[in-house]
Structure formats: C-alpha cells, structure tokens
N, C-alpha and C. Protein backbone atom coordinates (compact mmCIF):
# COMPACT_ATOMS: atom_id res chain seq x y z
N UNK A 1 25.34 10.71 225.33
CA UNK A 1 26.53 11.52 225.20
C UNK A 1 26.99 11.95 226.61
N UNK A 2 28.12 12.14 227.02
CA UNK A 2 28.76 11.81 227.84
C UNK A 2 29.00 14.12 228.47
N UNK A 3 28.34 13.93 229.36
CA UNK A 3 28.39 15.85 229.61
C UNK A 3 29.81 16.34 229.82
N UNK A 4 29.82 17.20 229.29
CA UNK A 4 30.79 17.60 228.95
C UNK A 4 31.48 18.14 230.37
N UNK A 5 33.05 18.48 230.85
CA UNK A 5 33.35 19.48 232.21
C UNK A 5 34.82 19.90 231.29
N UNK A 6 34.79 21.46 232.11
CA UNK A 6 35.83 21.76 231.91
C UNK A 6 37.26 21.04 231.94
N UNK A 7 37.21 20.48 233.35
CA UNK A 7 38.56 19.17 233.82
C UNK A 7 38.35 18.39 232.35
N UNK A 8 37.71 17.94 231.76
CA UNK A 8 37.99 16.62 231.40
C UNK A 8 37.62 17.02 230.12
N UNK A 9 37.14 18.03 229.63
CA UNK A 9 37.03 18.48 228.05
C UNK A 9 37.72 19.00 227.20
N UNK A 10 38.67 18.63 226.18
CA UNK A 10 39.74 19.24 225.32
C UNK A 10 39.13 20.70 224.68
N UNK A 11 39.89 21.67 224.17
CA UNK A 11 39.60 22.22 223.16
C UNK A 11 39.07 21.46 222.03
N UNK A 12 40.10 20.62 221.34
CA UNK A 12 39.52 20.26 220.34
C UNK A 12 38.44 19.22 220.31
N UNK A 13 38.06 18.86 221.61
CA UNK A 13 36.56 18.20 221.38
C UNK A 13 35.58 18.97 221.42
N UNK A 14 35.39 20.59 222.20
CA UNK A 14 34.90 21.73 221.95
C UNK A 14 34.82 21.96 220.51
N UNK A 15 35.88 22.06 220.20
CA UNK A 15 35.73 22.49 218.49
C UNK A 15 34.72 21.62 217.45
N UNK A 16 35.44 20.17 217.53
CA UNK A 16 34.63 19.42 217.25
C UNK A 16 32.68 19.53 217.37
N UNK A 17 32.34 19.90 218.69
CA UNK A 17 31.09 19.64 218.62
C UNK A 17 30.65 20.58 218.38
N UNK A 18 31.25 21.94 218.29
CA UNK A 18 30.51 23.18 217.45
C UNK A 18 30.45 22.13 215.83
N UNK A 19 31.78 22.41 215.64
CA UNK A 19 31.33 22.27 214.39
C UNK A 19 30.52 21.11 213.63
N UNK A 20 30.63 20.17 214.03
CA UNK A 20 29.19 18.87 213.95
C UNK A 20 27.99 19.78 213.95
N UNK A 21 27.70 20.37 215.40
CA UNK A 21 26.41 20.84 215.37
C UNK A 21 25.83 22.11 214.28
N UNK A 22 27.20 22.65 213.81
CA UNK A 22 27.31 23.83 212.56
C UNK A 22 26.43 22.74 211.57
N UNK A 23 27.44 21.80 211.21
CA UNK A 23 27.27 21.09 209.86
C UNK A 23 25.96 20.29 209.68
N UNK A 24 25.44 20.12 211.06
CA UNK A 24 24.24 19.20 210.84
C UNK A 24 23.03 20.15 209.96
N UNK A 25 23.70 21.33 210.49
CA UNK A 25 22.33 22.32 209.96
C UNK A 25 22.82 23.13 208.94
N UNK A 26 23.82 22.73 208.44
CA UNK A 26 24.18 23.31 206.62
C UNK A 26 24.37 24.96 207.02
N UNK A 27 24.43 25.41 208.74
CA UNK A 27 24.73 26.68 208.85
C UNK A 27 26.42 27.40 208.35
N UNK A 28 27.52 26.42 207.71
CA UNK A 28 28.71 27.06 207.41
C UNK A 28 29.22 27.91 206.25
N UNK A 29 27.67 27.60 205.65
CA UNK A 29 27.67 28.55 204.54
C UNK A 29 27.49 29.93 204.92
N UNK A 30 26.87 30.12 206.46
CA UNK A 30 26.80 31.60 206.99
C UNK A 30 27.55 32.27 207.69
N UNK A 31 28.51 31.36 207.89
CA UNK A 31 29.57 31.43 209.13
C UNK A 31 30.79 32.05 208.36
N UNK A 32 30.82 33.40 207.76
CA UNK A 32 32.42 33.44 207.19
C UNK A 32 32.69 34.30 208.59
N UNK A 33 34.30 34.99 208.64
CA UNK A 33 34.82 35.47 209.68
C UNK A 33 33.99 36.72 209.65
N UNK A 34 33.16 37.40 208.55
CA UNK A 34 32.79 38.60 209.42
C UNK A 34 31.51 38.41 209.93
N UNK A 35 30.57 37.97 209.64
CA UNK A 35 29.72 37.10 209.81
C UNK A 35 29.90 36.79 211.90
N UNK A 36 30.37 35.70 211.51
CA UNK A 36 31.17 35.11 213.39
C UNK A 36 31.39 36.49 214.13
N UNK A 37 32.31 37.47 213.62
CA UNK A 37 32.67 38.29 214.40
C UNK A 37 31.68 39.25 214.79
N UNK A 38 30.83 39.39 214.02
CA UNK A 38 29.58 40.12 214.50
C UNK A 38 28.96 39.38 215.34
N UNK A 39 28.74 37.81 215.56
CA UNK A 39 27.67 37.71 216.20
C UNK A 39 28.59 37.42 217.76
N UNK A 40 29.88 37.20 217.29
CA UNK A 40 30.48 37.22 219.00
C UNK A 40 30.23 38.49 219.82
N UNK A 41 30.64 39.91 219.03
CA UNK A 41 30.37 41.12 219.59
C UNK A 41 28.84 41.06 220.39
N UNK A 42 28.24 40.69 219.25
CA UNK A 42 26.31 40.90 219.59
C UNK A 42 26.44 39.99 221.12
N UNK A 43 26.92 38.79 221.19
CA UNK A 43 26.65 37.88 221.54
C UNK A 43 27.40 38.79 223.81
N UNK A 44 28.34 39.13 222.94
CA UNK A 44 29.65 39.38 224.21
C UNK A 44 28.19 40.72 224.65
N UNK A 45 27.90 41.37 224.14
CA UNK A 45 27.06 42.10 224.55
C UNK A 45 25.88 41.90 224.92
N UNK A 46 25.36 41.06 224.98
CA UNK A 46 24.37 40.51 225.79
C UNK A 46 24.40 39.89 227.08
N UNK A 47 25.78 39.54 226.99
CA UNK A 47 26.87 38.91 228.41
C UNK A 47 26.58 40.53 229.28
N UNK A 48 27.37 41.54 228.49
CA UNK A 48 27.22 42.63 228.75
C UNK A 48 25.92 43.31 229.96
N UNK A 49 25.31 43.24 229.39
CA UNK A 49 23.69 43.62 229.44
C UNK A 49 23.01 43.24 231.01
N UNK A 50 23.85 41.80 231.30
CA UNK A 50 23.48 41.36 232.65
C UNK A 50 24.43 42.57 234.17
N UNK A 51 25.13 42.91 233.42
CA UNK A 51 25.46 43.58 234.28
C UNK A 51 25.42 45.22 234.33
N UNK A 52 24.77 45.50 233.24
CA UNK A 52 24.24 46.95 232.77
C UNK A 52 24.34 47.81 234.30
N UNK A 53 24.82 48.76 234.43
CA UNK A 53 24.51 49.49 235.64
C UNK A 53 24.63 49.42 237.07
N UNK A 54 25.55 47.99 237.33
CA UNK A 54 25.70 47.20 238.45
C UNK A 54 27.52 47.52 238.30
N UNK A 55 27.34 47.80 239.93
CA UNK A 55 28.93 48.02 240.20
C UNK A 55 29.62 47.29 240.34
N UNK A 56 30.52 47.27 240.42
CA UNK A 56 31.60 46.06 239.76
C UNK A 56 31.46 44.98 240.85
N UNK A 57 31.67 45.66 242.49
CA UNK A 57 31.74 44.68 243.47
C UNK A 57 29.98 43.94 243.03
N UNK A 58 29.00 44.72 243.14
CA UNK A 58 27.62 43.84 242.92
C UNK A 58 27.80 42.61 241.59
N UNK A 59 28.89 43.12 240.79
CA UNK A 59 28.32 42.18 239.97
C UNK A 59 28.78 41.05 240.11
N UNK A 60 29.41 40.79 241.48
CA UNK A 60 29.90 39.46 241.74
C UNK A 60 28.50 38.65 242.12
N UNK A 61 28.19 39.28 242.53
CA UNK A 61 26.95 38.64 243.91
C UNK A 61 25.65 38.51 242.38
N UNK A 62 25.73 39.31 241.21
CA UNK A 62 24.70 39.04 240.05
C UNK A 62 24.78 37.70 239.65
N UNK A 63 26.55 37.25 239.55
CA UNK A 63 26.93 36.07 238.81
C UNK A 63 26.03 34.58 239.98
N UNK A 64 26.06 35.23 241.24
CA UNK A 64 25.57 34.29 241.95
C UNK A 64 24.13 33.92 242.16
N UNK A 65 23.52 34.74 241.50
CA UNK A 65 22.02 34.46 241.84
C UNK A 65 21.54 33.68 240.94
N UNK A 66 20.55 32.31 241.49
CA UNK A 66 20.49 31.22 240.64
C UNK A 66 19.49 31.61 239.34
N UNK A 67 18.58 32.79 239.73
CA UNK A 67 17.96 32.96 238.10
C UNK A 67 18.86 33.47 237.30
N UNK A 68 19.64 34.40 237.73
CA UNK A 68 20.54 34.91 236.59
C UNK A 68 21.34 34.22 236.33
N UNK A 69 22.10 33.01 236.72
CA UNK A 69 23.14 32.37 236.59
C UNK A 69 23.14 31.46 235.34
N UNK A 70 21.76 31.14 235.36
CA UNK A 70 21.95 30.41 233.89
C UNK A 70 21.69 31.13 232.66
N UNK A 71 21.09 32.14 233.12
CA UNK A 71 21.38 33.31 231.80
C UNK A 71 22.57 33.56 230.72
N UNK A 72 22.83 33.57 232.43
CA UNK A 72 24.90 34.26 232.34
C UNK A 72 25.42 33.18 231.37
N UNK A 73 25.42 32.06 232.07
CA UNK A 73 25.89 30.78 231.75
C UNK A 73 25.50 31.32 229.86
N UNK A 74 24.41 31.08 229.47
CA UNK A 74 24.21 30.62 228.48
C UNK A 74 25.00 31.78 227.50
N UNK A 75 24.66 33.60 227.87
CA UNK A 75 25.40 33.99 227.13
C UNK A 75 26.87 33.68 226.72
N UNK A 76 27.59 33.31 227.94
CA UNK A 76 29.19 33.38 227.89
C UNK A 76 29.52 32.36 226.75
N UNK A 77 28.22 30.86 227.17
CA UNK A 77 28.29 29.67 226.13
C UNK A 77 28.26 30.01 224.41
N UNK A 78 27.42 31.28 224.29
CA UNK A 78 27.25 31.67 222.74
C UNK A 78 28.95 32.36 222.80
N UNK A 79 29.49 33.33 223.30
CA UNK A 79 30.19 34.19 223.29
C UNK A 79 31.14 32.90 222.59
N UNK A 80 31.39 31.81 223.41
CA UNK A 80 32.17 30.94 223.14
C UNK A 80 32.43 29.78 221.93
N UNK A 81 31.03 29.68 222.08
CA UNK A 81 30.92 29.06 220.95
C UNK A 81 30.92 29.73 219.27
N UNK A 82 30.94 30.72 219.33
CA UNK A 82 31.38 31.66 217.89
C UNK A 82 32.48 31.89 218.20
N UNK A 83 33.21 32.10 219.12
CA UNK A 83 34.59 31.88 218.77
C UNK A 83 35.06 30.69 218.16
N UNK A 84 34.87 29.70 219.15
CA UNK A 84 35.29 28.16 218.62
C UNK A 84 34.92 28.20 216.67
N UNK A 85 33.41 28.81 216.72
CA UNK A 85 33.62 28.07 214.95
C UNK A 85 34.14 29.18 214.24
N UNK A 86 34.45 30.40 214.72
CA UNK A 86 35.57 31.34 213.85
C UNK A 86 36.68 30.67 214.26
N UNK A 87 37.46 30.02 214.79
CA UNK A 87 38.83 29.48 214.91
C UNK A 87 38.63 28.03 213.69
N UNK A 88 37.19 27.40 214.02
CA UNK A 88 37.18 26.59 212.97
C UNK A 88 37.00 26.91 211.35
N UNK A 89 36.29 28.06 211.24
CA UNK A 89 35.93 28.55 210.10
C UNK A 89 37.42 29.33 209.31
N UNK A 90 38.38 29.89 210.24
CA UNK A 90 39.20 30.32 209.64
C UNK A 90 40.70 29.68 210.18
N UNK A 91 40.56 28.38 210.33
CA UNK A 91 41.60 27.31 210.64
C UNK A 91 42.83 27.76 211.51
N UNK A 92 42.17 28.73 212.34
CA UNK A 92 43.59 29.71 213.64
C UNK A 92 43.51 27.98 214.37
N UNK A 93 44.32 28.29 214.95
CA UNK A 93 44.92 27.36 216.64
C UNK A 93 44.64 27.77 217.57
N UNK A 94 43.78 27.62 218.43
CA UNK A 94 43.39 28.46 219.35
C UNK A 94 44.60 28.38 220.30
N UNK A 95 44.58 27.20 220.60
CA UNK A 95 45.86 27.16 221.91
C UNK A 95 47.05 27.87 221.34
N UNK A 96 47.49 27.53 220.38
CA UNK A 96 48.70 28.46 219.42
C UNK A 96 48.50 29.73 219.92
N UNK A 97 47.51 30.25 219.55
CA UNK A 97 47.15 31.76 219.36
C UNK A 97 47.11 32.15 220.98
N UNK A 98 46.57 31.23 221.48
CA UNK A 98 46.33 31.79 222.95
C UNK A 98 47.98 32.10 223.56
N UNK A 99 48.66 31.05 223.97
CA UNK A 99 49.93 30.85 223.82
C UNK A 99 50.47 32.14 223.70
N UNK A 100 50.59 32.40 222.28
CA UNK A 100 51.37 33.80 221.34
C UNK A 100 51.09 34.93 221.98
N UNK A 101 49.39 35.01 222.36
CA UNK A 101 49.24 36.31 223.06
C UNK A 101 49.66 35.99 223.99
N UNK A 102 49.42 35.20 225.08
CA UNK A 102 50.43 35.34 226.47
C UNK A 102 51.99 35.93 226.75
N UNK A 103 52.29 35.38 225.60
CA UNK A 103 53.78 35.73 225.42
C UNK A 103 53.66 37.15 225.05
N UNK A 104 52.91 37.75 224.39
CA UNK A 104 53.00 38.99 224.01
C UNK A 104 52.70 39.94 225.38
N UNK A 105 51.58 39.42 225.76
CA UNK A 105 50.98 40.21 227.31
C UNK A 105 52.44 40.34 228.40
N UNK A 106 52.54 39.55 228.41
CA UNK A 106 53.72 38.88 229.38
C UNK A 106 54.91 40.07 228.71
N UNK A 107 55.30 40.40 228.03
CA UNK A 107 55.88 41.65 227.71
C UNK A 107 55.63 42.83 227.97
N UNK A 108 54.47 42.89 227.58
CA UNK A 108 53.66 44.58 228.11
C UNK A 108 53.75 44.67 228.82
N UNK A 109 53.24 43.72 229.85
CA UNK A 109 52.87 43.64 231.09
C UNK A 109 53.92 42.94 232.46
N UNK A 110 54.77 43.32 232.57
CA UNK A 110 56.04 42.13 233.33
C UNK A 110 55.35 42.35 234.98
N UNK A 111 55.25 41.18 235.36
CA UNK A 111 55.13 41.04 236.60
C UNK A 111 55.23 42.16 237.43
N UNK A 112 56.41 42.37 237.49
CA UNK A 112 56.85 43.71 238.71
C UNK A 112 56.75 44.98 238.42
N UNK A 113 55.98 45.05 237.05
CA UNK A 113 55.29 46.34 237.21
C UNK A 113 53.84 46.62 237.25
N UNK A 114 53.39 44.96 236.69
CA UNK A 114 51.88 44.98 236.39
C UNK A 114 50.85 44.20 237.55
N UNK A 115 51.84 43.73 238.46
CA UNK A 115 51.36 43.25 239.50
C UNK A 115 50.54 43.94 240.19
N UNK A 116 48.87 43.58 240.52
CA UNK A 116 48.24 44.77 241.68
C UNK A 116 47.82 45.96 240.30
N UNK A 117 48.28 45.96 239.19
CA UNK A 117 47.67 47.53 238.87
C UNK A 117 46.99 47.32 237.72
N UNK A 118 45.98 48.05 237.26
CA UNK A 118 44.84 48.08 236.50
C UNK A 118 45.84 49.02 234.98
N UNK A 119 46.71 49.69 235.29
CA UNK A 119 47.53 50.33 234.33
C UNK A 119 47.36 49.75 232.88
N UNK A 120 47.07 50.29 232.07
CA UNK A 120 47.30 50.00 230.52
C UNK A 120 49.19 50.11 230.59
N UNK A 121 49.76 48.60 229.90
CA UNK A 121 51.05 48.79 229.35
C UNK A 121 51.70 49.95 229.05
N UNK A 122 51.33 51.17 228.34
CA UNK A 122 51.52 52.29 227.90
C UNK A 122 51.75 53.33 229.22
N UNK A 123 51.18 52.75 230.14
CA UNK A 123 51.18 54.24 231.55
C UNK A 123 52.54 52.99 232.22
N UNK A 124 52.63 51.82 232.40
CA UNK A 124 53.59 50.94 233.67
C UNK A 124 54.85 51.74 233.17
C-alpha cells in the first residue's frame, strides 16, 4: 500500500480507509454520532494533555521534540480519524461543510477587523 501524504491524499481516500478499516472489524455498529463525538472530545483531549501546563510559546518547541512528536502525531491522527468516520457515519460532506463554515467565519470575522486580533466576533 502506497503511504499515504498530505500533497497527494484526497479526503475521500481518507474517508475511505477509515471506513474499510471500521468495517473490517464489524466496529460500525458502535460508531453512531454520539458515540464518535465522545471519543473525538476524549481523543482531542489527550492531544490536549501534551501540552498541559506549557506556555503557549513552549509549546511550539513540545511539538518539536522527537519523543513527543510521535505522540502528538498519533493523538491528532485519532482526533482525525473519528471525525472522518462521524462524517462517514452520518453522511455530512466534509469539504461542503468545511467550505460553509469558512463562509460563515469569513463574516464574523472580516479581514480588516480580524486581522492580528485574538477578538471573539462579538468584541471586533
């Protein structure tokens, strides 16, 4: 099998190999949306965890250290991969959806006010 890279990997071949690897193991019977959404939270929080207590500038230099890096790596990979099979499990579009929110952000948020500032939409 041919390794996968960001450059050269679709979404929907992402999708695809979650869900193969779901189905090989008869796991979609466990996978409804609340189900997924719990284990992305669990999952996003363990992403979390690597940076427990580390200041924001340090946690650049965390992402870089080669023991932690594949840690990292692997949580972000779960984080991701329960998304992918909640988009598969509950037939969203990811790119659609992604898309839609941009357009929505892109409102809240217009360039020339959100440029440079950490502001929640509600304070610009």
């Amino acid at each position: 099998m041919t390794p996968m890279q960001d450059a050269t990997t679709t979404v929907a071949a992402l999708r695809e190999r979650v869900m193969t690897f779901a189905r090989e193991r008869e796991w979609e019977q466990f996978h409804s949306p609340k189900n997924l959404s719990m284990a992305l939270a669990a999952e996003a929080g363990e992403l979390m965890e690597h940076f427990l207590w580390t200041e924001s500038a340090a946690s650049q230099a965390v992402v870089r250290e080669p023991a932690k890096r594949e840690e990292i790596a692997d949580e972000i990979a779960d984080v991701v991969i329960y998304a992918l099979e909640f988009a598969n499990i509950s037939g969203l579009d990811l790119a659609a959806a992604i898309e839609a929110k941009l357009a929505k952000n892109a409102a809240k948020y217009p360039v020339e006010k959100a440029r440079g500032n950490a502001k929640k939409y509600t304070e610009l």
